[in-house]
Structures are given as C-alpha cells and as structure tokens.
Protein backbone atom coordinates (compact mmCIF):
# COMPACT_ATOMS: atom_id res chain seq x y z
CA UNK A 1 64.31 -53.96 140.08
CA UNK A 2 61.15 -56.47 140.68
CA UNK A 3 60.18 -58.85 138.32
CA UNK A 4 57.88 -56.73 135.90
CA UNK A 5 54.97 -58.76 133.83
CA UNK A 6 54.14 -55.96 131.87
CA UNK A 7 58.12 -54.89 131.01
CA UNK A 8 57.99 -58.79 130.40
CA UNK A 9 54.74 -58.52 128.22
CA UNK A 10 55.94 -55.41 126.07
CA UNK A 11 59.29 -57.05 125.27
CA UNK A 12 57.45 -60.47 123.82
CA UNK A 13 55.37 -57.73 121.87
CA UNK A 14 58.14 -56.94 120.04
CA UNK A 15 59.94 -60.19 119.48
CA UNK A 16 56.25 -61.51 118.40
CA UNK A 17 56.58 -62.25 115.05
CA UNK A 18 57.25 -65.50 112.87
CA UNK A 19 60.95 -66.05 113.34
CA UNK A 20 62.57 -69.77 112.27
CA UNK A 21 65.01 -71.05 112.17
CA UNK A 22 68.34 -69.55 110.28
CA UNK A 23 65.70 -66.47 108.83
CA UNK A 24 66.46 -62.87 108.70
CA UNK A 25 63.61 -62.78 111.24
CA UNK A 26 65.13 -64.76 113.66
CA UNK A 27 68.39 -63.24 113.66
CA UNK A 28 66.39 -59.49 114.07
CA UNK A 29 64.54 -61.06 116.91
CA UNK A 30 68.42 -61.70 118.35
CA UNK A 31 69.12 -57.87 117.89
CA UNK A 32 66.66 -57.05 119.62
CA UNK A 33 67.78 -59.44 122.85
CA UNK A 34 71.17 -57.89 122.19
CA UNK A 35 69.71 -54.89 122.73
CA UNK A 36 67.90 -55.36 125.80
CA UNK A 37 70.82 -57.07 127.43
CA UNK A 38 73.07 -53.93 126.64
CA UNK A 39 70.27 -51.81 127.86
CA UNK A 40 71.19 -52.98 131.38
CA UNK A 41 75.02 -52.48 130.91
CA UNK A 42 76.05 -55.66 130.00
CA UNK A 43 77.74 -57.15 127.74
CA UNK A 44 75.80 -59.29 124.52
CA UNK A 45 77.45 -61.99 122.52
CA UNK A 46 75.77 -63.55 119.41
CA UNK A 47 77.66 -66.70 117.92
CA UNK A 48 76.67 -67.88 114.90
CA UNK A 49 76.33 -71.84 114.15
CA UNK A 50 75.09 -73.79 111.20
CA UNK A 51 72.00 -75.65 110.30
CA UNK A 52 70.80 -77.72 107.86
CA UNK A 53 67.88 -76.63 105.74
CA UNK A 54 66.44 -77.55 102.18
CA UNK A 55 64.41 -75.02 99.39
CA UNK A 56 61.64 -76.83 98.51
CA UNK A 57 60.34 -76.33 94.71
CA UNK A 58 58.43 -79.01 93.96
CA UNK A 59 55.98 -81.30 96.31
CA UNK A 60 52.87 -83.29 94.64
CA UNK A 61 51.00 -86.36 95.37
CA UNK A 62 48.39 -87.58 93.25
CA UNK A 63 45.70 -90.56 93.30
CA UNK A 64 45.83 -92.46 90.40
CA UNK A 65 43.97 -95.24 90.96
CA UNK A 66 41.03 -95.85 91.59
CA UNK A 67 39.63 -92.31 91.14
CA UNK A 68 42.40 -89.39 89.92
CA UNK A 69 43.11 -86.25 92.48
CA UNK A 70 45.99 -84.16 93.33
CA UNK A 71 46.06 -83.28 96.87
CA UNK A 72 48.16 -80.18 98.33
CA UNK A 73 51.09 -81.38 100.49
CA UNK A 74 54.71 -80.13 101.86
CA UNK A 75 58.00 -82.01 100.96
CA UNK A 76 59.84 -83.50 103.93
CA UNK A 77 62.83 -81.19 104.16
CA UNK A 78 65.88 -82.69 103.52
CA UNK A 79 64.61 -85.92 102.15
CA UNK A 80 65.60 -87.33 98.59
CA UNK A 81 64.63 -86.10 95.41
CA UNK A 82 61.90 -88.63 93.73
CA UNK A 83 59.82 -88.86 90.97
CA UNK A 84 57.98 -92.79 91.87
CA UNK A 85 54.63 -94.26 91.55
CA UNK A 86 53.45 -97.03 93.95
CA UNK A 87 50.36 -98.31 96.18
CA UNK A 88 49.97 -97.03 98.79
CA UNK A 89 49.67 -98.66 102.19
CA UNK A 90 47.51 -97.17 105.30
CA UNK A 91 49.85 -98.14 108.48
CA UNK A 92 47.45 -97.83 110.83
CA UNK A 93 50.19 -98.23 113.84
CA UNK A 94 53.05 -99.25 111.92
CA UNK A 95 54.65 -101.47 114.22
CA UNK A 96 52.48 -103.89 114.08
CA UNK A 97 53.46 -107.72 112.51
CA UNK A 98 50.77 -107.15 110.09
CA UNK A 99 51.64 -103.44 108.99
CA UNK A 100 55.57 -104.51 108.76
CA UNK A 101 54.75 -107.17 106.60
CA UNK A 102 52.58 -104.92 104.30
CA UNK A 103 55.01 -101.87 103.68
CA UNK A 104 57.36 -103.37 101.48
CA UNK A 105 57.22 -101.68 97.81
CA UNK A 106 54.68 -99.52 99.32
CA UNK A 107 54.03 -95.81 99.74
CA UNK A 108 52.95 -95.64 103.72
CA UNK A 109 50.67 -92.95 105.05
CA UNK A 110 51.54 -93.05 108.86
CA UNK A 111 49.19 -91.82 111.15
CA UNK A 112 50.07 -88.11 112.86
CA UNK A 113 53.74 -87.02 113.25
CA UNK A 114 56.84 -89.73 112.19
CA UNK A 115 58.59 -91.19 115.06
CA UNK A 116 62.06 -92.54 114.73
CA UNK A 117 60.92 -96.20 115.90
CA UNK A 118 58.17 -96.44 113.22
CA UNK A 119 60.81 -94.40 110.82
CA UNK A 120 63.02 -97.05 111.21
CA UNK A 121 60.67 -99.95 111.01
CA UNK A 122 59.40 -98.50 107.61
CA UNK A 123 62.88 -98.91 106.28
CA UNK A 124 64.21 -102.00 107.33
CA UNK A 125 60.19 -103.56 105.86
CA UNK A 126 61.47 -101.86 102.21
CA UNK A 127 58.62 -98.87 102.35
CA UNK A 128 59.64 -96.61 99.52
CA UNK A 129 58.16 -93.63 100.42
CA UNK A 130 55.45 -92.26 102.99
CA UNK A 131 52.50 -89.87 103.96
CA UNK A 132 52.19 -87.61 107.30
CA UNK A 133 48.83 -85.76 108.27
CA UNK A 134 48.20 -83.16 110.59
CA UNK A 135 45.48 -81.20 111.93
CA UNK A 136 41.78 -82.21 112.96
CA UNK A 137 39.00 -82.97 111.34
CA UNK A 138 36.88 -79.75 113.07
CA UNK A 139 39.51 -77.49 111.77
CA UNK A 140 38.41 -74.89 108.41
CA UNK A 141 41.09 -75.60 105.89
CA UNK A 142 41.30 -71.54 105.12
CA UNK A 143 42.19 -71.43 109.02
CA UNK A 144 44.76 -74.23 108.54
CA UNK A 145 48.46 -74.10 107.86
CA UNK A 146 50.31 -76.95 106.65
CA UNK A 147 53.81 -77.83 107.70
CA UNK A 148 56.63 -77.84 106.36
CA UNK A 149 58.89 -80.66 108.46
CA UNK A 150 61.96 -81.75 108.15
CA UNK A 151 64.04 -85.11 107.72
CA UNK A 152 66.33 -84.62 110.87
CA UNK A 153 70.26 -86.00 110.42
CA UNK A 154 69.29 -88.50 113.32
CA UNK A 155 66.14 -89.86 111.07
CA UNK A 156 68.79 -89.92 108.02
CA UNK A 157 71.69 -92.10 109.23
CA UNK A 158 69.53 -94.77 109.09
CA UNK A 159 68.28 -94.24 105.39
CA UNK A 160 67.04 -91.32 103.49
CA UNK A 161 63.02 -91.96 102.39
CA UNK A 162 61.03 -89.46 100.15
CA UNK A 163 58.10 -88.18 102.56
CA UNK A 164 55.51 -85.70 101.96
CA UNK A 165 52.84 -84.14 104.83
CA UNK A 166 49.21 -83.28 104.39
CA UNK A 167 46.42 -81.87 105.71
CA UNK A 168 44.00 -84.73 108.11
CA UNK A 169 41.12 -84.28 105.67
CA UNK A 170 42.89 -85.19 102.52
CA UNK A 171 44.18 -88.19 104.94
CA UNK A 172 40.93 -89.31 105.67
CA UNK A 173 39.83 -89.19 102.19
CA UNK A 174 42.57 -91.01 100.93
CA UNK A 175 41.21 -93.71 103.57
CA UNK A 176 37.47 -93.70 102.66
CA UNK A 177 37.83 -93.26 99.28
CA UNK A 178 40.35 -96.93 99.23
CA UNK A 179 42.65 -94.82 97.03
CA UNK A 180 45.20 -97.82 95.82
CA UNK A 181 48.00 -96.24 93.65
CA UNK A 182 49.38 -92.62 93.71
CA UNK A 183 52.44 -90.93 92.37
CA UNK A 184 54.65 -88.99 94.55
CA UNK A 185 56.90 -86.04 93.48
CA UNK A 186 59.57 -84.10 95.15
CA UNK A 187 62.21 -81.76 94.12
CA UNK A 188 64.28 -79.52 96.51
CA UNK A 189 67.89 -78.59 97.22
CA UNK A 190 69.54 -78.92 100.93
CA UNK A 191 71.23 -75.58 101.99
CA UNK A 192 72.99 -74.36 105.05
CA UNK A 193 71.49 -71.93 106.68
CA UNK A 194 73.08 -69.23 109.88
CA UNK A 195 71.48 -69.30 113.52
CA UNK A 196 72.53 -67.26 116.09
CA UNK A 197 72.73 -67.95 120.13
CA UNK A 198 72.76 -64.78 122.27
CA UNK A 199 74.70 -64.96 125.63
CA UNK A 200 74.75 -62.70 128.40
CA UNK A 201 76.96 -63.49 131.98
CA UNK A 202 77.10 -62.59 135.33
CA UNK A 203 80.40 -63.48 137.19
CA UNK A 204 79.88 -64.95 140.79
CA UNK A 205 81.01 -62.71 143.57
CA UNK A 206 82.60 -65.30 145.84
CA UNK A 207 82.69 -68.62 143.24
CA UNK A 208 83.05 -67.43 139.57
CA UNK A 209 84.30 -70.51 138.42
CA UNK A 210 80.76 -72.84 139.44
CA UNK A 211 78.35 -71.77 136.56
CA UNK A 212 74.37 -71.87 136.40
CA UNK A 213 72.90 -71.82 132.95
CA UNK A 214 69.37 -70.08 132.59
CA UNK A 215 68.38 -70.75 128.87
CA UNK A 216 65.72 -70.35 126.61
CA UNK A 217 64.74 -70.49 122.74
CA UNK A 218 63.93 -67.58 121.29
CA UNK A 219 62.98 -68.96 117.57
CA UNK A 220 59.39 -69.83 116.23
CA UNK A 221 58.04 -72.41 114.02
CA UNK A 222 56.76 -71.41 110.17
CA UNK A 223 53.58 -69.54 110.67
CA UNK A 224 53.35 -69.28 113.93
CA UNK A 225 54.46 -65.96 116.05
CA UNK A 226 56.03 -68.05 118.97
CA UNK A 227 54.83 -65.83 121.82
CA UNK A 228 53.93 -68.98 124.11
CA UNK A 229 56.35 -71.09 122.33
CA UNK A 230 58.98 -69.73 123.07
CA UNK A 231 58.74 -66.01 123.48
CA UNK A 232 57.37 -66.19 126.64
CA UNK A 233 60.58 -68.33 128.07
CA UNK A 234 62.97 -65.71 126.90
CA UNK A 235 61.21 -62.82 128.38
CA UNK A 236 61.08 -64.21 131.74
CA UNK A 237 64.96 -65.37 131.78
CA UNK A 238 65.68 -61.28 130.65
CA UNK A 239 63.89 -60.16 133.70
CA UNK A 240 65.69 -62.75 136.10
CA UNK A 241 68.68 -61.42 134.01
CA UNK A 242 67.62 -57.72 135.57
CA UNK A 243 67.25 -59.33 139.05
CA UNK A 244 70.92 -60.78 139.04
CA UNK A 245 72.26 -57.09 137.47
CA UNK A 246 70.72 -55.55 140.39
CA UNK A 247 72.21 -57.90 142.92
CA UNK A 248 74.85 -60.30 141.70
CA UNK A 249 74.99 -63.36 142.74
CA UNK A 250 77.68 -65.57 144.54
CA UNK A 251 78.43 -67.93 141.65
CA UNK A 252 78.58 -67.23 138.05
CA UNK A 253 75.04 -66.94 135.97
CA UNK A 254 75.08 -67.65 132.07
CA UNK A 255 72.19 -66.37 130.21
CA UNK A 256 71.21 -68.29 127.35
CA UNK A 257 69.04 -67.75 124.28
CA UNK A 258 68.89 -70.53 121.80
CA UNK A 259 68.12 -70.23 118.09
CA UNK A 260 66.94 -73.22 116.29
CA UNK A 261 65.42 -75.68 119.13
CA UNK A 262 62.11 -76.10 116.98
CA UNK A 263 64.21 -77.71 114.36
CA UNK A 264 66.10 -79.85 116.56
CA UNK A 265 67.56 -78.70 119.45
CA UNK A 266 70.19 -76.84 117.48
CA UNK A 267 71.43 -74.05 119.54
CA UNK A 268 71.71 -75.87 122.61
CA UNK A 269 73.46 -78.79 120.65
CA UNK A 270 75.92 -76.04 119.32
CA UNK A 271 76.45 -74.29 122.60
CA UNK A 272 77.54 -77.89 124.16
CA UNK A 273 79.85 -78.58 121.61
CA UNK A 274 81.67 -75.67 121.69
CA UNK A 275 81.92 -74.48 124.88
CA UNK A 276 83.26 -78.09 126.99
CA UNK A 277 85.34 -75.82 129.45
CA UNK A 278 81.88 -73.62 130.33
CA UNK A 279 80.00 -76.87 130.16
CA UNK A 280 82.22 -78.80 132.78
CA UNK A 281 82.00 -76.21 135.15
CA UNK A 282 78.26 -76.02 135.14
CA UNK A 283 76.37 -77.60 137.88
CA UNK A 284 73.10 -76.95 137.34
CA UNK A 285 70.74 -75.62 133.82
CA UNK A 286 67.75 -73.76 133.94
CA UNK A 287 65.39 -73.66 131.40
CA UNK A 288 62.46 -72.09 130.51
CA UNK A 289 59.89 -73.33 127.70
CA UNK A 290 56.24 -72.16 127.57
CA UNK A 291 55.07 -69.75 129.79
CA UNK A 292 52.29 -66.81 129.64
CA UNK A 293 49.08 -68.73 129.62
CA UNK A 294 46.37 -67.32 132.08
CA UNK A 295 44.44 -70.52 131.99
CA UNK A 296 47.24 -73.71 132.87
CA UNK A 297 49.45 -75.22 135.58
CA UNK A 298 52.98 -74.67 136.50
CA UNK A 299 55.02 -77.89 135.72
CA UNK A 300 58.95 -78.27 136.27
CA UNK A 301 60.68 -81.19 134.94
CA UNK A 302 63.83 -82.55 136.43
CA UNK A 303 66.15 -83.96 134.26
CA UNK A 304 68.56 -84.41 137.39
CA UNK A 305 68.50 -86.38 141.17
CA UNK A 306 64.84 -87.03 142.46
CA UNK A 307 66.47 -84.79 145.46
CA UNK A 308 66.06 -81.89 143.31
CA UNK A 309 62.28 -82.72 142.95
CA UNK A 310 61.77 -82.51 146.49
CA UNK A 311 63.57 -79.54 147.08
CA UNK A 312 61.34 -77.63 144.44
CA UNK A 313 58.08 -78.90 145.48
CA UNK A 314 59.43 -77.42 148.84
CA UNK A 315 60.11 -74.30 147.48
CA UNK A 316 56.64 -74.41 145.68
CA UNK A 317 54.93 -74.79 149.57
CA UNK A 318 56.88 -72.14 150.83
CA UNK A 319 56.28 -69.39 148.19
CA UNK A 320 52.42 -70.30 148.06
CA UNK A 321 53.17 -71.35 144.14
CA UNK A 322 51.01 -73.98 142.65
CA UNK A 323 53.27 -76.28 140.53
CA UNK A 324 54.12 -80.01 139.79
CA UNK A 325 57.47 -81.20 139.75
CA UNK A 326 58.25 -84.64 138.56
CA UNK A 327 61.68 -86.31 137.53
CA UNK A 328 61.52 -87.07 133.48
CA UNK A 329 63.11 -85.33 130.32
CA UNK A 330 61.70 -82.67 128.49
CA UNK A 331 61.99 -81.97 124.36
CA UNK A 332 63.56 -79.03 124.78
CA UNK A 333 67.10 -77.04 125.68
CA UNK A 334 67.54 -78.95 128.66
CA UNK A 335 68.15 -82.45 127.44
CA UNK A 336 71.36 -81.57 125.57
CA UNK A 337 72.69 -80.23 128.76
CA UNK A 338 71.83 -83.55 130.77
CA UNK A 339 73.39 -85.50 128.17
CA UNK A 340 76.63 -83.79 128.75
CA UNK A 341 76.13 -84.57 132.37
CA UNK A 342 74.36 -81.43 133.70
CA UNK A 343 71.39 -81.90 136.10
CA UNK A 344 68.58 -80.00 133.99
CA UNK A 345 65.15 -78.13 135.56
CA UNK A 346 62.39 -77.15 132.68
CA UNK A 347 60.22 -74.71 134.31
CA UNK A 348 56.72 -74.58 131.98
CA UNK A 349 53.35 -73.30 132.38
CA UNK A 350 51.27 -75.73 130.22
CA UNK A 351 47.75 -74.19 129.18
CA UNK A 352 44.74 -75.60 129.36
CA UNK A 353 43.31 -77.90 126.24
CA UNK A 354 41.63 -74.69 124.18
CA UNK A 355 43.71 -72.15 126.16
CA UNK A 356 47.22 -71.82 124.34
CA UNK A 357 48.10 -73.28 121.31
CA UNK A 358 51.63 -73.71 119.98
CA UNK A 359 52.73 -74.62 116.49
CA UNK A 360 50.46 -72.83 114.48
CA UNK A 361 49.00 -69.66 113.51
CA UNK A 362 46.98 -69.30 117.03
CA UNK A 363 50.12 -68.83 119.35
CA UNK A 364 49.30 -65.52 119.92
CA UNK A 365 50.09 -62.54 122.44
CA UNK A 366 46.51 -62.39 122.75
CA UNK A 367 46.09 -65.32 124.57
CA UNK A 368 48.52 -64.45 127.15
CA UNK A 369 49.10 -61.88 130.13
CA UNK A 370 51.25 -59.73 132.06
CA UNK A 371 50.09 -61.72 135.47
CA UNK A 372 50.74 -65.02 134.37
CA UNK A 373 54.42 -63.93 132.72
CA UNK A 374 55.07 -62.16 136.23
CA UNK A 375 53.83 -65.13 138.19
CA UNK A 376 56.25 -67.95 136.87
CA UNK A 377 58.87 -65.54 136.48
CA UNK A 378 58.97 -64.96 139.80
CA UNK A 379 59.04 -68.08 140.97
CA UNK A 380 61.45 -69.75 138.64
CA UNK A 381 63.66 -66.42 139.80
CA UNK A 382 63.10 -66.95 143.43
CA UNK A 383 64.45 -70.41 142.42
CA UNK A 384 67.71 -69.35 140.63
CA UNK A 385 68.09 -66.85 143.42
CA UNK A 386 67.83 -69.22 146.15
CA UNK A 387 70.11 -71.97 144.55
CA UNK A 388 72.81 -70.02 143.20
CA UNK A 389 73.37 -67.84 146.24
CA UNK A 390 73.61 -71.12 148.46
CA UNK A 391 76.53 -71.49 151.23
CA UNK A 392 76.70 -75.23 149.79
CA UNK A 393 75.50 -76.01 146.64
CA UNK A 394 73.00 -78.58 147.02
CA UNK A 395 72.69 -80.27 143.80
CA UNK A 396 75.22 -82.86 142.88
CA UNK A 397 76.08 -83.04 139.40
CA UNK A 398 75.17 -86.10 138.59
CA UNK A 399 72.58 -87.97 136.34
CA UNK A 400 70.37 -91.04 137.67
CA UNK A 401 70.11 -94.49 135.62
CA UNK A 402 66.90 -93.58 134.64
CA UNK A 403 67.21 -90.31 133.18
CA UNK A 404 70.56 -91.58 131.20
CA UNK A 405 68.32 -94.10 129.75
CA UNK A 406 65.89 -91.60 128.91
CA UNK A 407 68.39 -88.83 127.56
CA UNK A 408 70.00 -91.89 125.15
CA UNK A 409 66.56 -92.94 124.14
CA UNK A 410 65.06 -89.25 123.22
CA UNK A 411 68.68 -88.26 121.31
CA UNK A 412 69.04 -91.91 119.67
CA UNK A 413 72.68 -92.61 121.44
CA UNK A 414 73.67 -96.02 121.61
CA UNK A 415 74.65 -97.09 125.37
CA UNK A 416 78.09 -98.85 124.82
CA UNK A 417 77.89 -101.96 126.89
C-alpha cells in the first residue's frame, strides 16, 4: 500500500473547506478523518476539549478629529468591552524610548500583527487601547478579507486592552491624513466553544510501550479553506497511517490530528495535558505543517539534539530528497510536545513567495498537486519508518539549552532560577 499523491490529493478535496476552530465545520472535517481511519480497520477516537471564543456584535472606529470617517475593522476577540475616545498614537516600532514614552492615554496603531513584547510594553506605558493592520497596499479591497484575531489567555494575564484590526489602506490613511483623535467601540460576549482531536494507534510489535507521535492540524483559519495550511499535513500523516496498517511497526505509532492550532496551539496543548502517561512514554513527535506546494523547498525543523539534524540531512542524501534541516522551534504542534520534554521534528514544504499562500482566501487546492503531496509524504514516511523500526532507538529524549530557552520564550514560561 504505497504512498498515493492522488488518494492523498482526493482526501484534502474533501476536507477543503473553511473549518475553525470549535465550528460545525471543523468537527465534520473530523468525521470525515474518523472515517478514513475506520476505512482501514482501525479504530478512531475523537475527544472533545474546550476553547475560548467571543461573538462579536459590535466593532467601530471612527476619526474625529481632524477630518470625520468611520473605517471598517474587526474586534480583538476576547478583549474588553469599551466605548472610549482618545488620540491616537502611530507606534512606529513600539519599543522604542520615544514610542514608550508617547503611548500613555493614547490609542496605539501598531504596525502588522501584535507581539507579546510590544503587547506588554503598551501596557505597562498606560496605552488604552490599540490598532492592528493587515494586508498590502497592492491588494483590491473586494479581494481582501479582514481578520478576525483574537486576545490569547497568554496576552491577557498581563492586562486585558480593547484592540481592533484593519485593513493596511485604512492604516496608511490614518497616517497621511495626521488623523489625531478617534473613538473606538467594541461590544462582544466570550463563549466556550467544543474542538475535537482525532486519534488513531498502532501498537509496536516488539516495544509497545516506546511511543512515536505523528501529528497534524486539521483546522483552518476564517476564510480560508486550509488545504496548504493544514490540510495538506493531515493527508500525508493518513497515508503514512496506511503504510504502518500494512506493515506494523516495532514500537507503538500514535496518529494525531489536532483541532484548534490556528488559534493557539489548542489541541496539542489539550492532548499534553491529558494524556501525561502517553506523553512520558513518547520519545520522539512528528509533525507535519504545510505541505502540497509544487513550487517550494522541503524544510524540517528540529526541536530536539543537533544529532537528530544530522541524521536527517543523512537520510535526505541517501533518498535523493532535497531538504534543509536546521535545529530551531516551529509555531506549530510540535512545540507543546518539546515543552513537555519530547524531542520534536516539523517536516514542511514552504512555497515559494507568490506560490502558496496561507491565511486567507487564496489557500487553495488549486495551487497544489498530487506529486508534491506524494513527494514529502514519502520521505517524511521513509523517516518514521526508518526510526521507529530501529534495533536501538537513536534519539535520546532530551531537550538542548537552547531549544528550552526557545520553547519558554515562544510559550511565555518563566524559567525558575
């Protein structure tokens, strides 16, 4: 039962649709994961976790001074209720002496997305609200979709701000246009929404006890069908899933598919903290993230010992594969798993600039092929095959200095000292 691009191809067909986080959409794309799983003769389980979420029913920003204009924008999910006037304040980096020292009282467009640092930065300078853009300035506006984001819990520990996102152009014209005072509105109400993780394992033959987690998310962002982000990773994990059916390997396999990464790393997060027994017996995760893009490079991040990077550019050499490996983290499924002391491998095809777009309405099947699914899915299988059927397993679990540094700094964890 070879690794099939096409089977791959026509399964992402049909889990190609917009499906967030907590939807009815996302938990039908589960079913049908459940269903292909079962197909094979194995058994499915869907659990169920929380997330946070917010209904959104009122977001405005206005210019009142010096000219008058009421620009379209998105309420920060999650954020506080407000109903304030202010100046507003241009932060042009935001960490800057000069732009701390200006936010106070203010209303602060930021430049781009939010970052905790300048997040926190804004609060402890006595901002009182503040502005996100997104886009470019070449986009149409009737081809542009504007985000809804939300306040994460991390972001909100530290202080709750009123924030509202908008479209680059209206950005820049609040710029050129000097506009000094504007009232900001938000009303919404936080609700809990249901997410679902599907699971599928294969006991070892000779070690059932030493697990290897393959994982990837299967949910989308608003607007966008998620083929390349994510789809694509949790087609190629179901046909490695076929490969270990048809010859099972020595130690145990768990098959993971996440619900809720784009909004935080949810499922992961939720698989961690309820399954410590399954977690402490697994040496090594595998996960998949982006994949599917004819034009791109292969790209596999190790969250783990630099030995681990060696041994996959090896591999690489050996199977005539063309891909970069290169010890960092990776914002995705795998960093939850190093911080719980798992050695982590992200296996992604990254597409060329104008090639594959994620996080919007242009992550589409059509933009992606059966050769280039088949292609990294047989690699990152020969991979999983190769490591998990080892006489010795090779990779200690352990986590380097460096990448518990980097882990703490991505997920905001305080090193005790």
């Amino acid at each position: 039962m070879p690794i099939n691009g096409k089977r791959a191809y026509e399964l992402l067909d049909r889990i190609g649709f917009i499906r967030t986080s907590g939807s009815d959409q996302e938990k039908e794309a589960s079913q049908i994961l459940m269903d292909e799983i079962q197909s094979l003769g194995i058994e499915a389980i869907r659990e169920p976790f929380e997330v946070e979420d917010a209904i959104v029913h009122r977001a405005i920003l206005k210019v009142c001074e010096p000219y008058e204009k009421s620009y379209e924008v998105t309420a920060w999910k999650c954020c506080p209720n407000a109903k304030l006037e202010g100046e507003l304040y241009y932060a042009q980096d935001a960490l800057t002496p000069v732009d701390l020292a200006n936010m106070k009282g203010k209303i602060v467009l930021v430049n781009n997305f939010l970052r905790l640092p300048t997040y926190k930065k804004m609060l402890e300078s006595g901002a009182i609200a503040f502005i996100t853009y997104q886009g470019s300035l070449l986009d149409k506006r009737e081809d542009s979709d504007l985000d809804t984001r939300k306040l994460r819990a991390n972001f909100r520990k530290y202080g709750n701000l009123p924030g509202v996102n908008m479209l680059v152009e209206d950005a820049f014209e609040l710029v050129v246009k000097k506009a000094h005072k504007v009232y900001l509105e938000i009303e919404q109400e936080n609700v809990t929404l249901t997410s679902h993780n599907v699971y599928a394992t294969i006991p070892g033959t000779e070690d059932p006890k030493t697990i290897i987690t393959l994982g990837a998310h299967y949910d989308s962002v608003p607007f966008s069908t998620g083929v390349y982000d994510n789809g694509a990773g949790s087609v190629i994990i179901m046909e490695i899933l076929r490969e270990f059916v048809a010859h099972p390997p020595r130690r145990t396999v768990k098959f993971c598919w996440f619900g809720s990464e784009e909004v935080g790393l949810e499922g992961s997060k939720a698989y961690i903290a309820k399954h410590p027994e399954e977690v402490a017996k697994t040496r090594l995760m595998i996960n998949v993230d982006v994949a599917g893009a004819p034009l791109g490079k292969d790209v596999a991040m190790i969250t783990g010992p630099e030995s681990l990077v060696s041994y996959i550019e090896y591999l690489a050499c050996a199977e005539n594969f063309s891909l970069h490996a290169r010890q960092d983290i990776y914002s995705s499924d795998s960093t939850p798993f190093a911080n719980a002391g798992v050695p982590a491998v992200s296996f992604c095809r990254f597409g060329t600039q104008g090639a594959a777009f994620i996080h919007c309405r242009h992550d589409v099947i059509q933009y992606l092929s059966a050769d280039s699914l088949e292609a990294t899915a047989a690699f990152v299988n020969t991979f999983a095959s190769e490591i998990v059927n080892t006489a010795v397993f090779p990779v200690e679990r352990t986590m380097p200095d460096n990448m518990v540094k980097k882990v703490h700094e991505y997920l905001d964890i305080k090193d005790e000292k």
